[in-house]
C-alpha atoms as a PDB file:
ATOM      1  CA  UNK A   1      71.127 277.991 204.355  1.00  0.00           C
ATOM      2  CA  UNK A   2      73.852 277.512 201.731  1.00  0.00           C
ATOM      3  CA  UNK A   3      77.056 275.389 201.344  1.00  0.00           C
ATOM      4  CA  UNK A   4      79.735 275.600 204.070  1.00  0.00           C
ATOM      5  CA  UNK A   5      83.341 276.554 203.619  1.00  0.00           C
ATOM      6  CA  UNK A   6      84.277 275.041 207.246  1.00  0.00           C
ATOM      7  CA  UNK A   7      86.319 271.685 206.397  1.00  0.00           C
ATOM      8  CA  UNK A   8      85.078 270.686 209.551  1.00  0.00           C
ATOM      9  CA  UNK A   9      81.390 271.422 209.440  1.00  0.00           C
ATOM     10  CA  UNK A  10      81.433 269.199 205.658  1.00  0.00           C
ATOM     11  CA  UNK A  11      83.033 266.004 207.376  1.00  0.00           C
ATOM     12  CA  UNK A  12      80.328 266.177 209.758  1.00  0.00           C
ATOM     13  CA  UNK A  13      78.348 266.497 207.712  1.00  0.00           C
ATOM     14  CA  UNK A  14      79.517 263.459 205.134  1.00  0.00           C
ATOM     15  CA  UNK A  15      79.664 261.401 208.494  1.00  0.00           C
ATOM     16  CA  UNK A  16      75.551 262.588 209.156  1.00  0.00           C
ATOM     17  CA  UNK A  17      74.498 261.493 205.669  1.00  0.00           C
ATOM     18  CA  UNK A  18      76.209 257.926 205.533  1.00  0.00           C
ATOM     19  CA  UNK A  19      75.227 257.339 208.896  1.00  0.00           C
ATOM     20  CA  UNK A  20      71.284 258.184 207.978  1.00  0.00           C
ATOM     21  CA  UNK A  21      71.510 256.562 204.849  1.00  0.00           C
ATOM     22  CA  UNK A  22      72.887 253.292 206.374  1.00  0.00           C
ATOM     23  CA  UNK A  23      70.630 252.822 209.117  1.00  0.00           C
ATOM     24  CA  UNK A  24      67.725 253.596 206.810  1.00  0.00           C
ATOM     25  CA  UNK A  25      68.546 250.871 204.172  1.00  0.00           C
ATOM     26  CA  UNK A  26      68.994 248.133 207.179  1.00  0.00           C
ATOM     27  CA  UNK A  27      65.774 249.429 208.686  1.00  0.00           C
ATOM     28  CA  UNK A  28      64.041 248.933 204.843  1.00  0.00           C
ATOM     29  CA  UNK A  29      65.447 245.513 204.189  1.00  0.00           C
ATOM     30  CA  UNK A  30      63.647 244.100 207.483  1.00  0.00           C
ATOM     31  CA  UNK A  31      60.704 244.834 205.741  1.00  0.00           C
ATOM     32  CA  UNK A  32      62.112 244.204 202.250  1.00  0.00           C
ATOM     33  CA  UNK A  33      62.178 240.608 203.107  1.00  0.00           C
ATOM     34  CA  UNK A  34      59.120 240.662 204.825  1.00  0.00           C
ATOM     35  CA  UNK A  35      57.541 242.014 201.216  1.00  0.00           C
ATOM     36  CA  UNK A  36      60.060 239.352 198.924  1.00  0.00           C
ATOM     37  CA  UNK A  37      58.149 236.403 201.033  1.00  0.00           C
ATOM     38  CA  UNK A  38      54.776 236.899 200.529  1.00  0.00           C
ATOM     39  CA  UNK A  39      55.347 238.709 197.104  1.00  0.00           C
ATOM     40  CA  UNK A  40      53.422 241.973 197.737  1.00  0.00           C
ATOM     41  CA  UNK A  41      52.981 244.670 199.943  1.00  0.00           C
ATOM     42  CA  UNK A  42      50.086 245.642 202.285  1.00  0.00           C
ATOM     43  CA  UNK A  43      49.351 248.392 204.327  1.00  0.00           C
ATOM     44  CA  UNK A  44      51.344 247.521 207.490  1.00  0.00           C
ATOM     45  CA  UNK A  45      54.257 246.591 205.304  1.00  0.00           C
ATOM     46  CA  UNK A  46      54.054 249.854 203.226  1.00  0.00           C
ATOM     47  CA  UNK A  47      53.633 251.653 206.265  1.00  0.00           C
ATOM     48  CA  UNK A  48      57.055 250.353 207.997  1.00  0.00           C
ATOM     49  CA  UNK A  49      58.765 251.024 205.008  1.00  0.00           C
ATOM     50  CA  UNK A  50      58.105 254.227 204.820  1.00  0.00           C
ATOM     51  CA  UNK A  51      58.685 255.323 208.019  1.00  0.00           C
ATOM     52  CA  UNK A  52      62.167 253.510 207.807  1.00  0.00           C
ATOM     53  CA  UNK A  53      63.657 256.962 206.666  1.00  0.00           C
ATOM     54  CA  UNK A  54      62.119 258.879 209.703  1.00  0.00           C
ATOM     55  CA  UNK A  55      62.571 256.511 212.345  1.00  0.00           C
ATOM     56  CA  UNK A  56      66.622 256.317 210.643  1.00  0.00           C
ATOM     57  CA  UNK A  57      66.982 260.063 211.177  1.00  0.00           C
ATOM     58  CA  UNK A  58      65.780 260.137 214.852  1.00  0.00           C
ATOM     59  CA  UNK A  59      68.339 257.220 215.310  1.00  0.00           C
ATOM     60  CA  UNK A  60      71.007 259.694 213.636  1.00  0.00           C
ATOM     61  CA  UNK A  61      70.045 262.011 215.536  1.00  0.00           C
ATOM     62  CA  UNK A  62      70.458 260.357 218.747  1.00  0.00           C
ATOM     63  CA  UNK A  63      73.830 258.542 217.765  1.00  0.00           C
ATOM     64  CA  UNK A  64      75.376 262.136 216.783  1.00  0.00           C
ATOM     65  CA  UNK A  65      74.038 263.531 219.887  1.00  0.00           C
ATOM     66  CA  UNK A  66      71.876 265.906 218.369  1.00  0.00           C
ATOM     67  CA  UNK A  67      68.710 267.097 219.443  1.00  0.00           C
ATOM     68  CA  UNK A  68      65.432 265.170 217.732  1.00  0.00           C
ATOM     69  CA  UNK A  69      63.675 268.608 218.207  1.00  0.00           C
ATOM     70  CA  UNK A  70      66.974 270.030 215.859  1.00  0.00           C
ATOM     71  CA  UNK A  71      65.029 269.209 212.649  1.00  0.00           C
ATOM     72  CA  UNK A  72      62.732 271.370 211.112  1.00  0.00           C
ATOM     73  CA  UNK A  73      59.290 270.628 212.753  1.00  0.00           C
ATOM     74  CA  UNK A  74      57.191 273.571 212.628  1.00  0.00           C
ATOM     75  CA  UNK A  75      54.200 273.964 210.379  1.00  0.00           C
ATOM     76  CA  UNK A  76      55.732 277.315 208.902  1.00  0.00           C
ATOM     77  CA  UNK A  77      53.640 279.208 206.613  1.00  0.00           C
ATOM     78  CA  UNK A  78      49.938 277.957 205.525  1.00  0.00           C
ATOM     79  CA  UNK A  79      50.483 279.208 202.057  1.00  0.00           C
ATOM     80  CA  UNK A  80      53.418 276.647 201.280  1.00  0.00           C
ATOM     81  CA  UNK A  81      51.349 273.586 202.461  1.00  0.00           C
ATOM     82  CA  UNK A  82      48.140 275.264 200.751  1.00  0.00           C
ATOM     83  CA  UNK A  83      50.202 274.911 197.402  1.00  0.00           C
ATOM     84  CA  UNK A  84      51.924 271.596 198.143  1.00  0.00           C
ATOM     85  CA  UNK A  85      48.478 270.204 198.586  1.00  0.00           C
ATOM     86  CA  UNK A  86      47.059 271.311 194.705  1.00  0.00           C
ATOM     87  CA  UNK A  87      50.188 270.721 193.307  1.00  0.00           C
ATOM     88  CA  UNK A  88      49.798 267.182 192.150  1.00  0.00           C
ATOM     89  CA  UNK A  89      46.611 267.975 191.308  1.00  0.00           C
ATOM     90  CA  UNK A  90      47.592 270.481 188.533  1.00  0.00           C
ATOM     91  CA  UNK A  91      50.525 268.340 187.789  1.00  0.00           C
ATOM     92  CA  UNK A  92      48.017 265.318 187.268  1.00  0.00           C
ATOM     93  CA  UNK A  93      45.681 267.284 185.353  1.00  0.00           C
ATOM     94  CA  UNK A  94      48.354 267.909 182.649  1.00  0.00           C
ATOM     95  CA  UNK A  95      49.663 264.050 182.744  1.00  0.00           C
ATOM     96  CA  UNK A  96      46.256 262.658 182.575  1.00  0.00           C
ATOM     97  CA  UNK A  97      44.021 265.318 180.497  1.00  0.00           C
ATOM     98  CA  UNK A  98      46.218 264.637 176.926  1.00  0.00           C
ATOM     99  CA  UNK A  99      45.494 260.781 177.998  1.00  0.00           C
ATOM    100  CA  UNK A 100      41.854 261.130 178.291  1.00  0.00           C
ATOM    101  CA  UNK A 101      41.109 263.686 175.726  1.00  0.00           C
ATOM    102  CA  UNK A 102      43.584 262.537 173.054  1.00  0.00           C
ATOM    103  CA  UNK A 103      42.830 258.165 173.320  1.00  0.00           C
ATOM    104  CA  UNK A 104      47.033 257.534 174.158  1.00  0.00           C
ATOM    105  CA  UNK A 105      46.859 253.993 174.540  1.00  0.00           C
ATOM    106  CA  UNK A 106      43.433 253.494 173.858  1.00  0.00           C
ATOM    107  CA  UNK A 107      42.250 254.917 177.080  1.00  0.00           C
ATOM    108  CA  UNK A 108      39.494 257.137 178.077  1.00  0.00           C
ATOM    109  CA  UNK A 109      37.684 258.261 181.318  1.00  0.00           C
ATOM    110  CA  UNK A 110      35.142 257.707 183.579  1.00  0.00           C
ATOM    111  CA  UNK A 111      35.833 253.976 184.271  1.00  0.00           C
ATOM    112  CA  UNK A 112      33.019 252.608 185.231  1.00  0.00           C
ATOM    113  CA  UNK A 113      33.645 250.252 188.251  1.00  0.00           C
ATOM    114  CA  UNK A 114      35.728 252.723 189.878  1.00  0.00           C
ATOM    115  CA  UNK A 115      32.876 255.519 189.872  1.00  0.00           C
ATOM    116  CA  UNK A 116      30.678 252.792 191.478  1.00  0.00           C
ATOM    117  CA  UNK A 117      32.980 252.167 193.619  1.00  0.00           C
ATOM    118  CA  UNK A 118      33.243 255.861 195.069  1.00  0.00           C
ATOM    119  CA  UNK A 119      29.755 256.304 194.966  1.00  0.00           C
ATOM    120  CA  UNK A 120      29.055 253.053 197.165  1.00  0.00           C
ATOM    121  CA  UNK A 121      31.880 254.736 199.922  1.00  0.00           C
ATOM    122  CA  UNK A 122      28.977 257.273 200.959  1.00  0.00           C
ATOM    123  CA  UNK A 123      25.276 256.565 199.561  1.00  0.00           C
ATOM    124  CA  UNK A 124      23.343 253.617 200.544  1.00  0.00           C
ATOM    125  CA  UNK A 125      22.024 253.622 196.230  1.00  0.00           C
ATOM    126  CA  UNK A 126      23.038 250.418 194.014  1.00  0.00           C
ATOM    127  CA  UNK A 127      22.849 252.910 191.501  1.00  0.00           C
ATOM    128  CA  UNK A 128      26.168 255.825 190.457  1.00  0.00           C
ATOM    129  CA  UNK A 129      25.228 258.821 191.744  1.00  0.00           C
ATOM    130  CA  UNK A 130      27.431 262.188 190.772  1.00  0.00           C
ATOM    131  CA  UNK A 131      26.531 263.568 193.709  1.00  0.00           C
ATOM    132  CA  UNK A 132      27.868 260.830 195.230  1.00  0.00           C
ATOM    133  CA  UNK A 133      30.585 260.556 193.231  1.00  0.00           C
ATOM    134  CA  UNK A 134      32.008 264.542 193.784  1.00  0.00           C
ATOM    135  CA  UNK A 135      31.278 264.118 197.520  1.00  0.00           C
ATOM    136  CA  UNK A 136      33.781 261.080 197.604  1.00  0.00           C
ATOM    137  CA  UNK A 137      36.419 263.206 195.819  1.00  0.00           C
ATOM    138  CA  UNK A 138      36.020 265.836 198.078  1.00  0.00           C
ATOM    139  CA  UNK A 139      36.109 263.545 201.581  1.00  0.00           C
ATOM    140  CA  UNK A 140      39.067 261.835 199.982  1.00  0.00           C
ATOM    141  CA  UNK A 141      40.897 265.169 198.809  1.00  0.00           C
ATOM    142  CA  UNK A 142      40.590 266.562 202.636  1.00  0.00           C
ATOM    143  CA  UNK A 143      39.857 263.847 205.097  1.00  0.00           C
ATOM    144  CA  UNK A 144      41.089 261.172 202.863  1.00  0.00           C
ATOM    145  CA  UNK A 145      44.441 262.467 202.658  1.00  0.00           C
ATOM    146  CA  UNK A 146      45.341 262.336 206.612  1.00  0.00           C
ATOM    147  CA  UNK A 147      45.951 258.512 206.086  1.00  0.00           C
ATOM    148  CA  UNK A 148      48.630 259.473 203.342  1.00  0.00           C
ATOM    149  CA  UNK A 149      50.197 261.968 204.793  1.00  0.00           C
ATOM    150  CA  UNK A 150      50.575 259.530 208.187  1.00  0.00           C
ATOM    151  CA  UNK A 151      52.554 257.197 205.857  1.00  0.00           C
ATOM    152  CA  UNK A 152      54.390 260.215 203.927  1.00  0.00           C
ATOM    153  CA  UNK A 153      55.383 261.786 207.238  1.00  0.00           C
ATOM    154  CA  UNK A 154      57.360 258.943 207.777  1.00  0.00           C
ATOM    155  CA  UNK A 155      59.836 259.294 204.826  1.00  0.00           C
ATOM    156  CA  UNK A 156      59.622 262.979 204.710  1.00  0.00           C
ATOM    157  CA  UNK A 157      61.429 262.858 208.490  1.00  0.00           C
ATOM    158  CA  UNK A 158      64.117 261.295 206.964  1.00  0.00           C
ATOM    159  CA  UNK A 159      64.669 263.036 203.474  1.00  0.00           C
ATOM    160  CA  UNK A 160      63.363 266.548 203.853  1.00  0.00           C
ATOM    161  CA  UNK A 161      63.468 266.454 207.700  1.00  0.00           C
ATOM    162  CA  UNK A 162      66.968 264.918 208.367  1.00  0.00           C
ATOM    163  CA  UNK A 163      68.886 264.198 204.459  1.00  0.00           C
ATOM    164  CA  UNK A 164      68.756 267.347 202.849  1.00  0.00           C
ATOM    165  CA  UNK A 165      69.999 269.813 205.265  1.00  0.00           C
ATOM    166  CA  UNK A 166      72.775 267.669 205.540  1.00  0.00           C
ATOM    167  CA  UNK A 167      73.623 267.562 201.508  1.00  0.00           C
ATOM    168  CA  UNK A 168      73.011 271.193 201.318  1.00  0.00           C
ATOM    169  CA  UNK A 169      76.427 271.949 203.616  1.00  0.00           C
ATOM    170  CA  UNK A 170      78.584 269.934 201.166  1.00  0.00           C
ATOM    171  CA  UNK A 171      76.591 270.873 197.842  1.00  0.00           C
ATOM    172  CA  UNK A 172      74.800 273.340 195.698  1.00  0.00           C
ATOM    173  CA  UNK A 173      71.418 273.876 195.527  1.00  0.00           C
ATOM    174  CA  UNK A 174      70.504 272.193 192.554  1.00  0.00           C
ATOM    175  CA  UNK A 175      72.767 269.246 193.360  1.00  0.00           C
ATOM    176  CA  UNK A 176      70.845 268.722 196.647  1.00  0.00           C
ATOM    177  CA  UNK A 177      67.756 268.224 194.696  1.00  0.00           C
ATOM    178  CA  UNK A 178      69.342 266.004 192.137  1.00  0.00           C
ATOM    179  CA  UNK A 179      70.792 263.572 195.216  1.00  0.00           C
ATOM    180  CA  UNK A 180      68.183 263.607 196.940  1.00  0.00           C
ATOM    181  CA  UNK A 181      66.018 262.800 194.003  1.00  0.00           C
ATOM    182  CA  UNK A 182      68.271 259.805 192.840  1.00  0.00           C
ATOM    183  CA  UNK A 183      68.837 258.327 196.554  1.00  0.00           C
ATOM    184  CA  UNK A 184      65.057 258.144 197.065  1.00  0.00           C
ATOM    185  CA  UNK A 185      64.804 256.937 193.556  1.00  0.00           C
ATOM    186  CA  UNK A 186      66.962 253.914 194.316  1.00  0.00           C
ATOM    187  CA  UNK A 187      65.361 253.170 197.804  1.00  0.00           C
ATOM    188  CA  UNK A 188      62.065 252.534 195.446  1.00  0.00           C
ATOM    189  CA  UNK A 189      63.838 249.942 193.605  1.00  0.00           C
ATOM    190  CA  UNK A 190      64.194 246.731 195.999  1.00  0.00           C
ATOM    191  CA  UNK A 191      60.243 247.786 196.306  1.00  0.00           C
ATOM    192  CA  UNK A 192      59.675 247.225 192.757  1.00  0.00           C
ATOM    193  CA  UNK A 193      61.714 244.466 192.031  1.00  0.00           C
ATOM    194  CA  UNK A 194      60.340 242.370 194.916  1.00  0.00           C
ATOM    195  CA  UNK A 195      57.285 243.232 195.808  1.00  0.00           C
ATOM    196  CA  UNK A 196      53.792 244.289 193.273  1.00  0.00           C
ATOM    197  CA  UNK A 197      54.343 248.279 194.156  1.00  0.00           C
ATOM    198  CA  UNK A 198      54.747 248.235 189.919  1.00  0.00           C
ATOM    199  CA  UNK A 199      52.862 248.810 186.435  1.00  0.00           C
ATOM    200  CA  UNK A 200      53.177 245.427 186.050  1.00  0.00           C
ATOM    201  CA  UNK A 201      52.456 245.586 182.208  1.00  0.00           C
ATOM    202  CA  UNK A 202      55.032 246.331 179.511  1.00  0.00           C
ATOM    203  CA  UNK A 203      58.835 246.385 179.714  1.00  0.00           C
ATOM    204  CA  UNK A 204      59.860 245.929 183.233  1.00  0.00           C
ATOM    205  CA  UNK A 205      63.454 247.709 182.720  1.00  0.00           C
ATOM    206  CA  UNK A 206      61.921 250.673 180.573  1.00  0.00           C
ATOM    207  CA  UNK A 207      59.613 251.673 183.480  1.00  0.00           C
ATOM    208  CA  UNK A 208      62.152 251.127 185.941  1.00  0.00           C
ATOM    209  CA  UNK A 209      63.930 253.888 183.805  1.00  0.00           C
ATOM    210  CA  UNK A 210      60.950 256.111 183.196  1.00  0.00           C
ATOM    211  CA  UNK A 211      60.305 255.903 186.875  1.00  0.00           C
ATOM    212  CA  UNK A 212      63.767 257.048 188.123  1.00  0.00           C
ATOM    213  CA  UNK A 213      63.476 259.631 185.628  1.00  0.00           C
ATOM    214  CA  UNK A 214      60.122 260.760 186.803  1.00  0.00           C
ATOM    215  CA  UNK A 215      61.113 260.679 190.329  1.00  0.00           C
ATOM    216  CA  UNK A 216      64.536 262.239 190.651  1.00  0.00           C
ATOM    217  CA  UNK A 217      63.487 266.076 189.618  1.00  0.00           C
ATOM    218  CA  UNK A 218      60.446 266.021 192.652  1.00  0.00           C
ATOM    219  CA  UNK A 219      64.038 265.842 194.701  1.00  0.00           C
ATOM    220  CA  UNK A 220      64.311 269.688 193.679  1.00  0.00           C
ATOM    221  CA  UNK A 221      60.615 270.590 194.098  1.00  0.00           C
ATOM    222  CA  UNK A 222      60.591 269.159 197.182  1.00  0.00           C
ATOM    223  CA  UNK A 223      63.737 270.707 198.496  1.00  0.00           C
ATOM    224  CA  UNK A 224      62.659 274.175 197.230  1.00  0.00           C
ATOM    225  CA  UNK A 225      59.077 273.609 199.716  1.00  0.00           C
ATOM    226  CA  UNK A 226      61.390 272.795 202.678  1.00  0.00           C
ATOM    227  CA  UNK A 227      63.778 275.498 202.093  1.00  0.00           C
ATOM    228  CA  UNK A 228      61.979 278.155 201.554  1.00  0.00           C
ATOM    229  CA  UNK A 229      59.265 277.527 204.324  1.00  0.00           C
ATOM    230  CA  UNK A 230      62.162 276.422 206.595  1.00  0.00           C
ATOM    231  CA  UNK A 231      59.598 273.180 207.595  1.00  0.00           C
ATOM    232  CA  UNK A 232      59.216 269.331 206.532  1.00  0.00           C
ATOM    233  CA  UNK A 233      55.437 269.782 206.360  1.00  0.00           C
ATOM    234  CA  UNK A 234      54.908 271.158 202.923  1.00  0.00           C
ATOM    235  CA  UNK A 235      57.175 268.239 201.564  1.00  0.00           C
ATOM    236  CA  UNK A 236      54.641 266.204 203.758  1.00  0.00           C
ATOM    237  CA  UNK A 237      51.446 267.563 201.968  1.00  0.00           C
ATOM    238  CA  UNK A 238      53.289 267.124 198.813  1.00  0.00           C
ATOM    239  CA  UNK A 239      53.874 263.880 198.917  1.00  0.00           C
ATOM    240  CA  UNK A 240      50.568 262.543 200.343  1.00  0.00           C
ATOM    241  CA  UNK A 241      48.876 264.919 198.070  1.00  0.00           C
ATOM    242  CA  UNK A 242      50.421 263.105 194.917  1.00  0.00           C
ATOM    243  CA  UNK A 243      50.113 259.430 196.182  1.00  0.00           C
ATOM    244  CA  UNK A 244      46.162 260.200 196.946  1.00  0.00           C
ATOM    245  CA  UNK A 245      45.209 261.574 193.677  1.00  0.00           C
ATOM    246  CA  UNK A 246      47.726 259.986 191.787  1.00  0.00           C
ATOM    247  CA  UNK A 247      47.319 256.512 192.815  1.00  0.00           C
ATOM    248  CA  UNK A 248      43.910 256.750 193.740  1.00  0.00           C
ATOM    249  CA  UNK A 249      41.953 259.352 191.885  1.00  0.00           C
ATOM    250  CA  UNK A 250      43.852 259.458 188.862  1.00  0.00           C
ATOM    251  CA  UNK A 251      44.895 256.262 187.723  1.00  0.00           C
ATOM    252  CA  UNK A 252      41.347 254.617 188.540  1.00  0.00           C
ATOM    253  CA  UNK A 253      39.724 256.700 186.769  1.00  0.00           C
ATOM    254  CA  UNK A 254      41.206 255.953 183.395  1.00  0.00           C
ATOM    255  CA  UNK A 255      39.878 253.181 181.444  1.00  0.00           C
ATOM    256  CA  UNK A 256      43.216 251.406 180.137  1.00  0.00           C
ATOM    257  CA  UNK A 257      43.569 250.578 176.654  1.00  0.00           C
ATOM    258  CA  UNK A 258      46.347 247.863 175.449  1.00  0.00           C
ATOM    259  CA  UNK A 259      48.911 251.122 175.397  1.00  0.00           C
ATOM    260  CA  UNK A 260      47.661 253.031 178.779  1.00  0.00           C
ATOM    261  CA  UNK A 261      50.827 251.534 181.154  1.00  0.00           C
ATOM    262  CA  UNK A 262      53.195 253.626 179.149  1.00  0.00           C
ATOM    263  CA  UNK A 263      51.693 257.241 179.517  1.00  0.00           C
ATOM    264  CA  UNK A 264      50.136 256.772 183.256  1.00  0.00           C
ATOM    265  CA  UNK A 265      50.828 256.732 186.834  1.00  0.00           C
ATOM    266  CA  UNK A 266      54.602 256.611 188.059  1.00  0.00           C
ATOM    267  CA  UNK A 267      55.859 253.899 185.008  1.00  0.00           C
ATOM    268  CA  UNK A 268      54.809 256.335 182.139  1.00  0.00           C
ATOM    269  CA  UNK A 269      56.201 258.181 180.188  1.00  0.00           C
ATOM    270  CA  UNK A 270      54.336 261.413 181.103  1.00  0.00           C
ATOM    271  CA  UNK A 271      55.588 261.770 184.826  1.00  0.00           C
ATOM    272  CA  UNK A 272      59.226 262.027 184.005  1.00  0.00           C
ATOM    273  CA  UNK A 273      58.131 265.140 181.038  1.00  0.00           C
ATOM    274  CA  UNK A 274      55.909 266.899 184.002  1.00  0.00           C
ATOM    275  CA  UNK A 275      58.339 266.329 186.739  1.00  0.00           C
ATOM    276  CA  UNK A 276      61.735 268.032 184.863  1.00  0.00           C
ATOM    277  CA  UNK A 277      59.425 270.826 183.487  1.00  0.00           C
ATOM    278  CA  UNK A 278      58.072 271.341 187.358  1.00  0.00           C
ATOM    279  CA  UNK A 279      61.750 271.107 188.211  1.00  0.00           C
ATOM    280  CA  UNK A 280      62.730 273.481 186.188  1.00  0.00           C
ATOM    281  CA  UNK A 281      60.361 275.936 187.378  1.00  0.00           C
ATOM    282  CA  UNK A 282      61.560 275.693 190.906  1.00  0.00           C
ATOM    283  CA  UNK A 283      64.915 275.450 190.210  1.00  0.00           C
ATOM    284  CA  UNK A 284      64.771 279.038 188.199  1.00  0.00           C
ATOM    285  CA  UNK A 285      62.712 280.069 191.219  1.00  0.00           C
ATOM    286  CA  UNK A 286      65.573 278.873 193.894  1.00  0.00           C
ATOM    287  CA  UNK A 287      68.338 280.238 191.632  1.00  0.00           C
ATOM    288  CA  UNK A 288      66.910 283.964 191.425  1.00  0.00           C
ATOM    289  CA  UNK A 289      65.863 283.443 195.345  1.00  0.00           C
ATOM    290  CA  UNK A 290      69.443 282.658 196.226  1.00  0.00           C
ATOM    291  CA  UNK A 291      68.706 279.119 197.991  1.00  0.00           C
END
C-alpha cells in the first residue's frame, strides 16, 4: 500500500483519522477520570483503556459505513509473529545487560525478592529454587503472555488495525511511523500525569521526555510488522511481548541502585537509544522493500 494521489481518497481519509482519533480520546478520558480519582490504575482500569483505541475504530468503522471485517484480521505469516514475540527480548537484553554487567546506577541482578517470588508461582518450597525459577520464565514467556496480548489487542485494533492504514494514504512511509509513534506517545501522557503508570523517581519532566522519545520510533517498527505481513497480529505479539518481559521480567529483576530510574524500563534513558537504532533498522529495511 503506498500514498494516494486521488484528492478524494486523502479527504476520506483525513475525515477517518480525526474521526478515530476523537472518539478514542473521549472513550480514554471516561476512564482517565476514573484513574485521576482513586490515583492509580488497576487491571480493569488498564484494561478499558487500552481497548479504548479498538473499540474507537470499530465505532469508525461503523459511522463511515465500513465493514468491521475491512481491517486487517488475519494471522498472516507465523514467521512475523515468531519474531515480534523475541523481539523485546533481544531489545531488552541490550537495555538491561550494560545495566547489570556495568553497575549504571548502582544496580545489579538477581533481586532477590523477585526470584522468590517466581519461584513461589509454581513449587510448593519456602526455599528459591532455579528450577523453579526458569520454569516461571518459561510459563510466563508462553502462557503468561496471553493475558498481555488480551490487553494489547485492544490498542493494536485501533493503531495498527484501524490508524495506520489510514495515515499511510496521505503520508510516506516513514512519516506514518513517526505519527503514529507521537499520537500514541501523547495518549500515554494523561496516564502518567494522573495516574502511578510512572518511574516515579527522578525528574518527572525528563522522563516524560525520555519516554516520548523512547516510544515514538516503535511507531515505525510496528508499522513495518503490519505492513509487511498485511495483519495487526504481529504488532499484537509485539506489544504484549515487550510489556511482559519488560515490565515484568526485566525491570524486577534488577536490583535498583540510587541511579537505576534513569537507565531502566520505559523512563530511562536506554529505551529511547534502542528504540531509534531498532527504528532505523526497519526503516532501511521498508525503504529498500518499497513500503
Amino acid at each position: 500500500m503506498h500514498q494516494s494521489d486521488d484528492p478524494q481518497e486523502r479527504r476520506t481519509a483525513w475525515h477517518a483519522t480525526g474521526v478515530f482519533l476523537a472518539i478514542t480520546f473521549a472513550l480514554s478520558a471516561v476512564f482517565l477520570y476514573l484513574v485521576a480519582r482513586k490515583g492509580e490504575f488497576n487491571l480493569l482500569l488498564v484494561t478499558g483503556l487500552m481497548w479504548s483505541p479498538g473499540i474507537a475504530a470499530v465505532l469508525t468503522c461503523v459511522y463511515l459505513q465500513r465493514p468491521v471485517a475491512s481491517m486487517p484480521w488475519s494471522w498472516g505469516e507465523w514467521r512475523w509473529n515468531g519474531y515480534a514475540w523475541l523481539l523485546p527480548i533481544a531489545y531488552g537484553l541490550a537495555m538491561y545487560l550494560p545495566v547489570w554487567l556495568f553497575g549504571l546506577g548502582g544496580s545489579s541482578y538477581g533481586n532477590p525478592e523477585t526470584l522468590a517470588n517466581w519461584s513461589s508461582q509454581v513449587s510448593a518450597n519456602a526455599e528459591t529454587s532455579l528450577s523453579a525459577v526458569i520454569l516461571f520464565l518459561v510459563l510466563t514467556g508462553t502462557i503468561g503472555i496471553v493475558g498481555t496480548a488480551s490487553r494489547a489487542l485492544g490498542e493494536e485494533i485501533g493503531w495498527r488495525g484501524f490508524l495506520i492504514w489510514e495515515l499511510r494514504k496521505v503520508m510516506p512511509f516513514w512519516m506514518v511511523g513517526i505519527m503514529s509513534g507521537l499520537i500514541w506517545s501523547i495518549w500515554h501522557w494523561p496516564g502518567i500525569l494522573l495516574g502511578d503508570y510512572n518511574a516515579g523517581e527522578g525528574n518527572f519532566f525528563l522522563q516524560m521526555l525520555l519516554f516520548t522519545v523512547g516510544i515514538v520510533p516503535f511507531g515505525i517498527i510496528y508499522a513495518y510488522f503490519t505492513f509487511k505481513s498485511n495483519s495487526l497480529w504481529p504488532a499484537v505479539l509485539l506489544h504484549a511481548s515487550h510489556n511482559l518481559f519488560i515490565q515484568q521480567v526485566f525491570t524486577p529483576f534488577t536490583i535498583r541502585g540510587n541511579g537505576t530510574h534513569f537507565y531502566i524500563d520505559e523512563f530511562g534513558i536506554l529505551l529511547p537509544i534502542v528504540s531509534c537504532v531498532v527504528a532505523f533498522y526497519f526503516y532501511r529495511r521498508a525503504r529498500a522493500e518499497g513500503l
